[in-house]
N, C-alpha and C. Protein backbone atom coordinates (compact mmCIF):
# COMPACT_ATOMS: atom_id res chain seq x y z
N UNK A 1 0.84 -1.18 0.00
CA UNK A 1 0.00 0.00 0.00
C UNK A 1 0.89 1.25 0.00
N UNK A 2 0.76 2.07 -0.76
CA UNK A 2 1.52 3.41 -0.99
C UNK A 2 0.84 4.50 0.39
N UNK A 3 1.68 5.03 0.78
CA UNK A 3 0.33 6.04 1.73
C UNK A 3 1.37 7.81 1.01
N UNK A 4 0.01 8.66 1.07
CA UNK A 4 0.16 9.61 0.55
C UNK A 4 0.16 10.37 1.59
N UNK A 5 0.56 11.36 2.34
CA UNK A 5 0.24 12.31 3.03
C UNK A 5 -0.69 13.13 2.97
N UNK A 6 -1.72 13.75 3.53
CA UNK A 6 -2.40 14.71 2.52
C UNK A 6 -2.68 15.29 4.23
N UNK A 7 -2.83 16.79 3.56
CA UNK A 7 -3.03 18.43 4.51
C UNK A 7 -4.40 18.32 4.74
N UNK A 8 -5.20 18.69 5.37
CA UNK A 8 -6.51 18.87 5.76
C UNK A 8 -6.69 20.18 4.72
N UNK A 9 -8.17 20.39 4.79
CA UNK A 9 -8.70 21.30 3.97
C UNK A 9 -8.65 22.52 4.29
N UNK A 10 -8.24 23.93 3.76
CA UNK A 10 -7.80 25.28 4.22
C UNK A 10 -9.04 25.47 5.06
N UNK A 11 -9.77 25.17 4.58
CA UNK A 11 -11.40 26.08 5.37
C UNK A 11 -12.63 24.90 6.09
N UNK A 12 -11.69 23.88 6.45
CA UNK A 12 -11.90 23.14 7.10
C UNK A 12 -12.43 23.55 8.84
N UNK A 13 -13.36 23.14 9.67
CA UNK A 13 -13.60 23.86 10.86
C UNK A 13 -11.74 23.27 11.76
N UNK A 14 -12.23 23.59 12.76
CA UNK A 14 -11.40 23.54 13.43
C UNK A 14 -10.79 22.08 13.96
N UNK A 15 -12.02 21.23 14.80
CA UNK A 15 -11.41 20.05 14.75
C UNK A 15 -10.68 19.01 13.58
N UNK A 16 -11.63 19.25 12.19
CA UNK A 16 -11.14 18.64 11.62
C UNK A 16 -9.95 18.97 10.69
N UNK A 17 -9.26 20.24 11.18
CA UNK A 17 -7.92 20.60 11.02
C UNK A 17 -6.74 19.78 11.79
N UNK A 18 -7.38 19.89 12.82
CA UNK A 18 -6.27 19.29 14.20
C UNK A 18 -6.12 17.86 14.01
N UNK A 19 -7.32 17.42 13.65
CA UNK A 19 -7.52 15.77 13.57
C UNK A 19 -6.35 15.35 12.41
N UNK A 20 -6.56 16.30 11.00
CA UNK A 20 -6.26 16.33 9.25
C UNK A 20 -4.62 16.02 10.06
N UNK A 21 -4.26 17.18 10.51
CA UNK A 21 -2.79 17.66 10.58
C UNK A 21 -2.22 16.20 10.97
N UNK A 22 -2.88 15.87 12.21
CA UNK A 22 -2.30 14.71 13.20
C UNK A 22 -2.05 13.56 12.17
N UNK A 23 -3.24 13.10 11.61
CA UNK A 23 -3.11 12.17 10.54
C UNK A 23 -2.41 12.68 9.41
N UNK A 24 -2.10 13.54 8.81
CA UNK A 24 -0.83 13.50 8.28
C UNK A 24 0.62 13.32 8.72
N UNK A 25 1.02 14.08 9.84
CA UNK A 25 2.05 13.31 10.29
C UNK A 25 2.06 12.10 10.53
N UNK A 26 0.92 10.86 11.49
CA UNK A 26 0.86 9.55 11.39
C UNK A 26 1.31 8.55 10.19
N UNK A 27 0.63 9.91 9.37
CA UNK A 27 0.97 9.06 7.10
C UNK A 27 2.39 9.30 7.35
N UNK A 28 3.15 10.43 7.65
CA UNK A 28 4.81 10.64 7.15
C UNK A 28 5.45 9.44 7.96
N UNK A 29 5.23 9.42 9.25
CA UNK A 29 5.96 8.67 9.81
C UNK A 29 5.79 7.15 9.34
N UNK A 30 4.83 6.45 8.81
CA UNK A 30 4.48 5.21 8.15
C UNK A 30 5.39 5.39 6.87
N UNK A 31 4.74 6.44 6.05
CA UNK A 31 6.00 6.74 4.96
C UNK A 31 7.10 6.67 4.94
N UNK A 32 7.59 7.42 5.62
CA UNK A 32 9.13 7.09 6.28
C UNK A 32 9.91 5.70 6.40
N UNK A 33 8.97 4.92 6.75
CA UNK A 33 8.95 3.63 6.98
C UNK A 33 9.13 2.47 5.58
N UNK A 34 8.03 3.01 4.73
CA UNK A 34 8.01 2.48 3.65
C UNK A 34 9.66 1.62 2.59
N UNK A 35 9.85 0.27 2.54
CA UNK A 35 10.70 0.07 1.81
C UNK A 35 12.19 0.17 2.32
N UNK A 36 11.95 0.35 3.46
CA UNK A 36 13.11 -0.14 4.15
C UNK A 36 13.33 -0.93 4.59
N UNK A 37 14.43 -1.66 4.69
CA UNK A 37 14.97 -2.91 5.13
C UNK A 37 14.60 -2.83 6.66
N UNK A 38 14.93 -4.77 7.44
CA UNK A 38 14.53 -4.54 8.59
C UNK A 38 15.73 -4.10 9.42
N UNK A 39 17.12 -4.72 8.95
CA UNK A 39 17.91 -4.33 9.16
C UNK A 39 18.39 -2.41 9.52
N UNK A 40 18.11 -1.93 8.32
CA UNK A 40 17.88 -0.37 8.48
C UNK A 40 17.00 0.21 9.47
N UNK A 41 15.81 -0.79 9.64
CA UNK A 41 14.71 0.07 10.33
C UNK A 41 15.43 0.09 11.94
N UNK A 42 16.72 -1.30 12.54
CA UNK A 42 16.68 -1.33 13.45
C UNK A 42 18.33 -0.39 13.77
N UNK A 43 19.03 -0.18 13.06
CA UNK A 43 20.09 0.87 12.86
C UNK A 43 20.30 1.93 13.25
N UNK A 44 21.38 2.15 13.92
CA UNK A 44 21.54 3.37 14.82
C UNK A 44 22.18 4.41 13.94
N UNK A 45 22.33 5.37 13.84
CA UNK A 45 22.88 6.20 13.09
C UNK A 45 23.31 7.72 13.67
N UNK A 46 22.76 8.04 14.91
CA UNK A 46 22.66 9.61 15.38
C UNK A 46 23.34 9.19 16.69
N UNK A 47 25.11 9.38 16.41
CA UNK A 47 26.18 8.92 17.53
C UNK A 47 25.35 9.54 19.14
N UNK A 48 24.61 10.71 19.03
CA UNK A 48 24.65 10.88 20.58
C UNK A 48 22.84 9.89 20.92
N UNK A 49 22.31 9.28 19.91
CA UNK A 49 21.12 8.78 20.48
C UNK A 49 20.97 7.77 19.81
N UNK A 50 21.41 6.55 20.49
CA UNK A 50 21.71 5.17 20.07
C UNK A 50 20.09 4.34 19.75
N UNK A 51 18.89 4.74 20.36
CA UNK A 51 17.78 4.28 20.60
C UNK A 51 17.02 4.65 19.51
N UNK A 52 17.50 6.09 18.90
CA UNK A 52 16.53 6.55 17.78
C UNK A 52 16.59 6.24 16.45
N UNK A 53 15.85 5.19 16.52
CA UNK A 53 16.11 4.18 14.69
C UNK A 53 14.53 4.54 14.91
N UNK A 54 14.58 3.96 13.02
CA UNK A 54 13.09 3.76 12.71
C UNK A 54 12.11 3.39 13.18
N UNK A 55 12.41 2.30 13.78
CA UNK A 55 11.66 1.24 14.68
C UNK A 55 11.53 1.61 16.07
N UNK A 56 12.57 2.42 16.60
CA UNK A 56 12.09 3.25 17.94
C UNK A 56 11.34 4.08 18.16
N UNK A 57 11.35 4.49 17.10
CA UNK A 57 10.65 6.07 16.83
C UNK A 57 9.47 5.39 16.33
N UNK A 58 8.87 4.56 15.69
CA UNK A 58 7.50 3.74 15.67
C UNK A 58 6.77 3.64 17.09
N UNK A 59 7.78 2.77 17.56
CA UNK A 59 7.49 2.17 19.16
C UNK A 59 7.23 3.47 19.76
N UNK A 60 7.82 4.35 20.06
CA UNK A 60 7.86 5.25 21.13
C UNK A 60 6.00 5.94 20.69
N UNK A 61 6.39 6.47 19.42
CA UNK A 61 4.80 7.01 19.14
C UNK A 61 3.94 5.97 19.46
N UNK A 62 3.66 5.30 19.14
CA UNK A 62 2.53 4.24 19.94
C UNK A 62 2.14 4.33 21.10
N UNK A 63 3.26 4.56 21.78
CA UNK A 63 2.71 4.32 23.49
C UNK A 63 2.94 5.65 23.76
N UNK A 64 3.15 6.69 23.17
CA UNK A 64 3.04 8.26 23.44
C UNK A 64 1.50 8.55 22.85
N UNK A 65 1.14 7.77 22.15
CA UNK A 65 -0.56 8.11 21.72
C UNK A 65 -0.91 7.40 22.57
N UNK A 66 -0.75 6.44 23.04
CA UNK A 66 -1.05 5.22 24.51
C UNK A 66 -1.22 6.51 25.46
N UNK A 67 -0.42 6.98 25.89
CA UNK A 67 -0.25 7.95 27.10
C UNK A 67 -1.49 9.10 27.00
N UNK A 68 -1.31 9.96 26.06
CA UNK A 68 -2.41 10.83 25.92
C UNK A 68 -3.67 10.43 26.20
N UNK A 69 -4.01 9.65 24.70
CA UNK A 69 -4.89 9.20 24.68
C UNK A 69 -6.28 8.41 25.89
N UNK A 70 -5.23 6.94 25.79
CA UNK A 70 -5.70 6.32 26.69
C UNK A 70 -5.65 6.56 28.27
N UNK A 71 -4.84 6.93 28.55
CA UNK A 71 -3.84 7.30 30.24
C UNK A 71 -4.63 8.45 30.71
N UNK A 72 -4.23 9.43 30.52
CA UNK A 72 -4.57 11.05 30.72
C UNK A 72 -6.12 11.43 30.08
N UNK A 73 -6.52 10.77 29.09
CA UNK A 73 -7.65 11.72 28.34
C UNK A 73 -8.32 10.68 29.13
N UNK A 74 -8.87 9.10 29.01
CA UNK A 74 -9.70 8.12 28.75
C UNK A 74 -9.46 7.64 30.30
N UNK A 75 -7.91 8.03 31.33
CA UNK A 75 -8.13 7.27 32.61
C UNK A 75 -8.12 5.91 32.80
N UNK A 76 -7.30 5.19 31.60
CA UNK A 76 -6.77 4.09 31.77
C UNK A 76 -5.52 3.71 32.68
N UNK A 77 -5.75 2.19 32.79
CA UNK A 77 -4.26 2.15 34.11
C UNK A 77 -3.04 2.34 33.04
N UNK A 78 -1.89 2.76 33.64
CA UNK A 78 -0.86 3.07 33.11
C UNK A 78 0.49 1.78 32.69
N UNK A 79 -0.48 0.92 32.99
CA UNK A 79 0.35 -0.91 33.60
C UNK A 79 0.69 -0.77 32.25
N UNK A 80 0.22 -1.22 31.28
CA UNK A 80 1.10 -1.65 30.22
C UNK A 80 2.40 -1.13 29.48
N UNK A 81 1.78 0.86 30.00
CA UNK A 81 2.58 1.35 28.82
C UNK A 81 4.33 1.39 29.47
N UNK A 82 5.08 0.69 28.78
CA UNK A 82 6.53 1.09 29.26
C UNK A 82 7.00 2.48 30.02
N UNK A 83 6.39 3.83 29.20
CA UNK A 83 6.78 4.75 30.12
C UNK A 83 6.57 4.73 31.54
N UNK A 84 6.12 4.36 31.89
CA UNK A 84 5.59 4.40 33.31
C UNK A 84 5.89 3.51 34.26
N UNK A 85 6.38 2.19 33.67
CA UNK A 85 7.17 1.30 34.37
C UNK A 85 8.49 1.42 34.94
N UNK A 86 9.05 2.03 36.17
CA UNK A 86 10.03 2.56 36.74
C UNK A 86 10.92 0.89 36.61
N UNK A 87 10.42 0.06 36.74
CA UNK A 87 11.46 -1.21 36.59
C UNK A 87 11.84 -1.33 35.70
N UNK A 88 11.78 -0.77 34.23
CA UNK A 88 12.00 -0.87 33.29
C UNK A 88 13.34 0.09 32.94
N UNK A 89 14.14 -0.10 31.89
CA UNK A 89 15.50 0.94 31.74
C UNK A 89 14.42 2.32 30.75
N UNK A 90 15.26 3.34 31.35
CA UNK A 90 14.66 4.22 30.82
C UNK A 90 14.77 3.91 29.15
N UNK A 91 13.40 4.82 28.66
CA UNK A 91 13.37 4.95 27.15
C UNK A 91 13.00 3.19 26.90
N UNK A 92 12.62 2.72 27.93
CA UNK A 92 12.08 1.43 27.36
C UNK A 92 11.25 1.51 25.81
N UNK A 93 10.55 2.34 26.06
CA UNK A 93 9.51 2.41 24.73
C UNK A 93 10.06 2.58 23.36
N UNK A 94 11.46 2.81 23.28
CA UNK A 94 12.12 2.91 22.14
C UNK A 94 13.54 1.27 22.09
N UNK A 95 13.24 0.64 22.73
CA UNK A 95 14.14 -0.61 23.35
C UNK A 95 13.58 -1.52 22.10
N UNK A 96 13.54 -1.92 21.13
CA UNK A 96 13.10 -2.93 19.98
C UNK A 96 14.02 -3.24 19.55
N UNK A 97 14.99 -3.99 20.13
CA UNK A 97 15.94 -4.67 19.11
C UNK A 97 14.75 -6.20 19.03
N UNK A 98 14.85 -7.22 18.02
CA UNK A 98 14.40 -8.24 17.92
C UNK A 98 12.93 -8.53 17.46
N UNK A 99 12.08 -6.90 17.54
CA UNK A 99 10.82 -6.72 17.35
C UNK A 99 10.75 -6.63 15.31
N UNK A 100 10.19 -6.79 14.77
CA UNK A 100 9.78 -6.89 13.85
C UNK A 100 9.27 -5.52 13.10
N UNK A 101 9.64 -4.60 12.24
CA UNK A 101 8.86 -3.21 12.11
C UNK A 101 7.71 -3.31 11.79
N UNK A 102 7.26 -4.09 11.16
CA UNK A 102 6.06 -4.45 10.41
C UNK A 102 4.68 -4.80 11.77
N UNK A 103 5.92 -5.24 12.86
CA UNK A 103 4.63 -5.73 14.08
C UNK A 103 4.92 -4.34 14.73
N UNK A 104 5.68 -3.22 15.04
CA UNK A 104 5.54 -2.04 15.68
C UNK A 104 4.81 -1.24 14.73
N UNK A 105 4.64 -1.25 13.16
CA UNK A 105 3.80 -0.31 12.38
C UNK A 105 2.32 -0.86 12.62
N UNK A 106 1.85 -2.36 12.97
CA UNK A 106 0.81 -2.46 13.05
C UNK A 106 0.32 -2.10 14.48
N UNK A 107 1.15 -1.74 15.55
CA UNK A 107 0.30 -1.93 16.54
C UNK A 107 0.13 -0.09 16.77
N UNK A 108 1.87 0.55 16.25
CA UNK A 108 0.76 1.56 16.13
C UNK A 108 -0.25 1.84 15.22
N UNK A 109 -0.51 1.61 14.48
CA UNK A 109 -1.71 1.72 13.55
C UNK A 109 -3.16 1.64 14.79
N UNK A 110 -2.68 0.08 15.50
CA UNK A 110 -4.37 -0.10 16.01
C UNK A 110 -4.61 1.33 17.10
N UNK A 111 -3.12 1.43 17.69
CA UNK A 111 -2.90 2.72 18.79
C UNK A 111 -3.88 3.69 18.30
N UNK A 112 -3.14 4.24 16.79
CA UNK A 112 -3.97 5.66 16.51
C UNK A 112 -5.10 5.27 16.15
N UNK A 113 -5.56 3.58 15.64
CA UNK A 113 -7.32 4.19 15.82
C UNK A 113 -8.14 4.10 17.70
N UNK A 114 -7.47 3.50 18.66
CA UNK A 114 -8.21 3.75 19.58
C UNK A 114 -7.80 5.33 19.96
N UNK A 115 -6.70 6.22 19.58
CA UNK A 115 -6.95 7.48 19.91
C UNK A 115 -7.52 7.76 19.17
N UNK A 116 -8.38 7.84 17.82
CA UNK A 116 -9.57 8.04 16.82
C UNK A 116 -10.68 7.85 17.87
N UNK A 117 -10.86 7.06 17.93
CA UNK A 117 -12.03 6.26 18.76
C UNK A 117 -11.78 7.11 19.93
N UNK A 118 -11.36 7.95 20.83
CA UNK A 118 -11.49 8.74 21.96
C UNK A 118 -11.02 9.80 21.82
N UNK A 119 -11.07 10.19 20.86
CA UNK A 119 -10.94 11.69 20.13
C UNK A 119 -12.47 12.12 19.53
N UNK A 120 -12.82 10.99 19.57
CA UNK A 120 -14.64 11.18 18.69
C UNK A 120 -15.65 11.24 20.10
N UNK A 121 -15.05 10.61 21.11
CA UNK A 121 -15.85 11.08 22.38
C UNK A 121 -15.60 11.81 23.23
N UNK A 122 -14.83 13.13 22.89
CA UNK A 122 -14.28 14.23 23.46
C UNK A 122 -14.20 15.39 22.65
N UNK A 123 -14.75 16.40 23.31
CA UNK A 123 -15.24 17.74 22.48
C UNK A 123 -13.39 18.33 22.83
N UNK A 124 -13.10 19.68 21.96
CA UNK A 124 -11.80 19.81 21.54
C UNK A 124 -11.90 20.70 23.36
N UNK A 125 -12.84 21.08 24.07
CA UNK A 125 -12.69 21.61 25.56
C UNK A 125 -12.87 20.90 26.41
N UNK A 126 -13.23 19.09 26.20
CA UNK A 126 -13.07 18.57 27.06
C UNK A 126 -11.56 18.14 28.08
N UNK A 127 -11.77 18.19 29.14
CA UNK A 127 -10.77 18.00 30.08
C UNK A 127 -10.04 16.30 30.11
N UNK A 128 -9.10 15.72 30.07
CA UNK A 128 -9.03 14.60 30.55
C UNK A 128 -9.58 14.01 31.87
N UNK A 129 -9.55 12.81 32.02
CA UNK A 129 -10.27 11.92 33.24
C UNK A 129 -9.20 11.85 34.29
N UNK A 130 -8.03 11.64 34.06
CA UNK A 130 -6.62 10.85 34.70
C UNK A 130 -6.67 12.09 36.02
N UNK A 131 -6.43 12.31 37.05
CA UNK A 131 -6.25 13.17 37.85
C UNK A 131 -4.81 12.76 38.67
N UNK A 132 -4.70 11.48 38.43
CA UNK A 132 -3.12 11.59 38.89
C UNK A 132 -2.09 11.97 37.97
N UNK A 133 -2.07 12.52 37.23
CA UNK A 133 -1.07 13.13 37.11
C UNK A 133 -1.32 14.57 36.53
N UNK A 134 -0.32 15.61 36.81
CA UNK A 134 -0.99 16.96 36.25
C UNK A 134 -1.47 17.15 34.70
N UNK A 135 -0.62 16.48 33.79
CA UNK A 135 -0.95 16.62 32.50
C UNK A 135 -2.51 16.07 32.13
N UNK A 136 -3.47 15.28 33.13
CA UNK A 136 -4.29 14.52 33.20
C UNK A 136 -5.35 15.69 32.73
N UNK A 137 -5.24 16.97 33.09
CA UNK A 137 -6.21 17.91 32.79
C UNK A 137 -5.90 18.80 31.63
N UNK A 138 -5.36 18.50 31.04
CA UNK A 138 -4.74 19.21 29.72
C UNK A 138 -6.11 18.89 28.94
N UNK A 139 -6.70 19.73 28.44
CA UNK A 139 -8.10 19.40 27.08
C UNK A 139 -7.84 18.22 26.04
N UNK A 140 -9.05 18.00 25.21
CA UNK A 140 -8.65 17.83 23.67
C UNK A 140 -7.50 18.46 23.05
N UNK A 141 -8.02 19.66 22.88
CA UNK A 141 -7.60 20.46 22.00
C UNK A 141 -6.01 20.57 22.01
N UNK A 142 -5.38 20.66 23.37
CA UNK A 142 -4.12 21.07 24.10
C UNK A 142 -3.48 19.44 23.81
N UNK A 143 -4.34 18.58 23.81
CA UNK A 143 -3.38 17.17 23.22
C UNK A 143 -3.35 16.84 22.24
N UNK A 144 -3.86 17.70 21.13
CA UNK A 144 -4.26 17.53 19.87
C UNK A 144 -2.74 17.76 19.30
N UNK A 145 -2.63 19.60 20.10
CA UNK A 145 -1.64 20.06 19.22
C UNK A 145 -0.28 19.82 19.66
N UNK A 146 -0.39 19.20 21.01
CA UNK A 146 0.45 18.37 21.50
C UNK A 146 1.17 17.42 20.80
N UNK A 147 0.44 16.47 20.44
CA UNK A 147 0.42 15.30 19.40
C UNK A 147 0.85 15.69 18.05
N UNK A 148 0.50 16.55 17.59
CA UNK A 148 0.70 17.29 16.07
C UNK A 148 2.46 17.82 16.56
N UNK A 149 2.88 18.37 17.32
CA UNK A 149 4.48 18.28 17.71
C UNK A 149 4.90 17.37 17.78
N UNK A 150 4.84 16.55 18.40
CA UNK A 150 5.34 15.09 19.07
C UNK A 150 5.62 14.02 17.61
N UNK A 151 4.64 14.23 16.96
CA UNK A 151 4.82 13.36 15.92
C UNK A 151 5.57 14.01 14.95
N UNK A 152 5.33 15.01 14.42
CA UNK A 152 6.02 15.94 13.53
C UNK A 152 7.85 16.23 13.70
N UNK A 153 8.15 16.55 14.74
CA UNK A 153 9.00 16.52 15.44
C UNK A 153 10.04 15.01 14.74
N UNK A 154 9.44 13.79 15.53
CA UNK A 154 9.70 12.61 15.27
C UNK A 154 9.85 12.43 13.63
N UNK A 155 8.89 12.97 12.92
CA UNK A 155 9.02 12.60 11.65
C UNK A 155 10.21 13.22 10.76
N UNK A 156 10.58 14.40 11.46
CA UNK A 156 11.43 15.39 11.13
C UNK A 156 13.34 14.35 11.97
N UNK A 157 13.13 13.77 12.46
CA UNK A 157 14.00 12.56 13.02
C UNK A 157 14.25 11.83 12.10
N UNK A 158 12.92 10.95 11.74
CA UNK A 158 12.84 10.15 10.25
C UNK A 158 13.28 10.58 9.56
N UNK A 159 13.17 11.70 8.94
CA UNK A 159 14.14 12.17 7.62
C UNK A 159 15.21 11.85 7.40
N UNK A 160 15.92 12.37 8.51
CA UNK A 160 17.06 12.15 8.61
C UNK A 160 17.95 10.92 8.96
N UNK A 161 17.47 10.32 9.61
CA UNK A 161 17.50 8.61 9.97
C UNK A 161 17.70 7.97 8.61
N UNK A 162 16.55 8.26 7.89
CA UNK A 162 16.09 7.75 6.63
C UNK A 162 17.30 7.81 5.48
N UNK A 163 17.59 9.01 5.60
CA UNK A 163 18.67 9.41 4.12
C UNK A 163 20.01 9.18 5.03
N UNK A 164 20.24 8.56 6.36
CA UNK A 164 21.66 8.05 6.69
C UNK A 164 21.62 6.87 6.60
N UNK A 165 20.29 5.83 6.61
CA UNK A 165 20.90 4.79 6.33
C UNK A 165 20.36 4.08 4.96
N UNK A 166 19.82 4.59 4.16
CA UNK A 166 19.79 4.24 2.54
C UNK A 166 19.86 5.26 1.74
N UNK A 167 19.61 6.10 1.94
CA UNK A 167 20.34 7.58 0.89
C UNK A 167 18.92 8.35 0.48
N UNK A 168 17.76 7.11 1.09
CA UNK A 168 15.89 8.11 0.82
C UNK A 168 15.90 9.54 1.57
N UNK A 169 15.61 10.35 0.50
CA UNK A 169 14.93 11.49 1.39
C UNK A 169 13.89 12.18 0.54
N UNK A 170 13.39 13.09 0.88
CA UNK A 170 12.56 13.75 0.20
C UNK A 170 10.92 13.80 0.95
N UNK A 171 10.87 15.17 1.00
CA UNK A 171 9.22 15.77 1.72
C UNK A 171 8.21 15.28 1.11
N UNK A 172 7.04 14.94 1.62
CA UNK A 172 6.12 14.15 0.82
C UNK A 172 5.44 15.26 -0.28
């Protein structure tokens, strides 16, 4: 499957700007992905950050839409997601040596549709549920554009990741 990036509509209302944007970065970072070896995907390349390969940077977004999403907005327990596991070595969530990219692109995939799915039952001023922790009250809206950094950011990682270890680059 080819994935295209595409911008939300200029005169689009508001949520479905925030929503457009988010899912375009979700497309770059899959893009990014596209046609690379597994070998490459698991490759270190950025001497001061040994963790940030393709495949980390998959993993990590997953359970950073895990966090928002589910954790803070929805008030789920925090048990599964690696960040939060203090027994764990830090940056667990980017730790995939042996994982498969193809099984970290699918699970974030299912990730961003349950943040779909609790993005559709939250107005862009609703508050999160989570009260233990402070970010727990951050809105929709404020994790929207949250998320629209976080990923963008990351994808802007990819680039560069990308054209050091097969020579791909280029903006969608």
């Amino acid at each position: 499957m080819t994935i295209t990036p595409t911008r939300p509509a200029y005169d689009a209302d508001e949520r479905t700007q925030l929503v457009g944007w988010l899912d375009m970065q979700r497309d770059i970072i899959r893009w990014k992905c596209q046609g690379v070896s597994e070998d490459d995907a698991h490759r270190p390349v950025l001497p001061g950050s040994p963790l940030m390969t393709l495949a980390g940077i998959v993993s990590h977004l997953r359970w950073v839409e895990h966090c928002w999403f589910q954790i803070l907005l929805n008030n789920e327990s925090p048990a599964k997601n690696p960040q939060f596991d203090e027994a764990l070595p830090e940056d667990a969530d980017m730790r995939v040596e042996g994982i498969p990219l193809a099984q970290l692109l699918e699970e974030y995939e299912r990730e961003c549709e349950s943040s779909n799915e609790t993005m559709a039952a939250f107005a862009l001023d609703d508050i999160g549920k989570n009260r233990d922790y402070k970010s727990g009250s951050a809105s929709l809206r404020w994790v929207l554009f949250h998320m629209i950094e976080e990923t963008a950011r990351h994808a802007g990682h990819m680039d560069a990741i990308r054209e050091l270890v097969d020579g791909t680059k280029g903006y969608f």
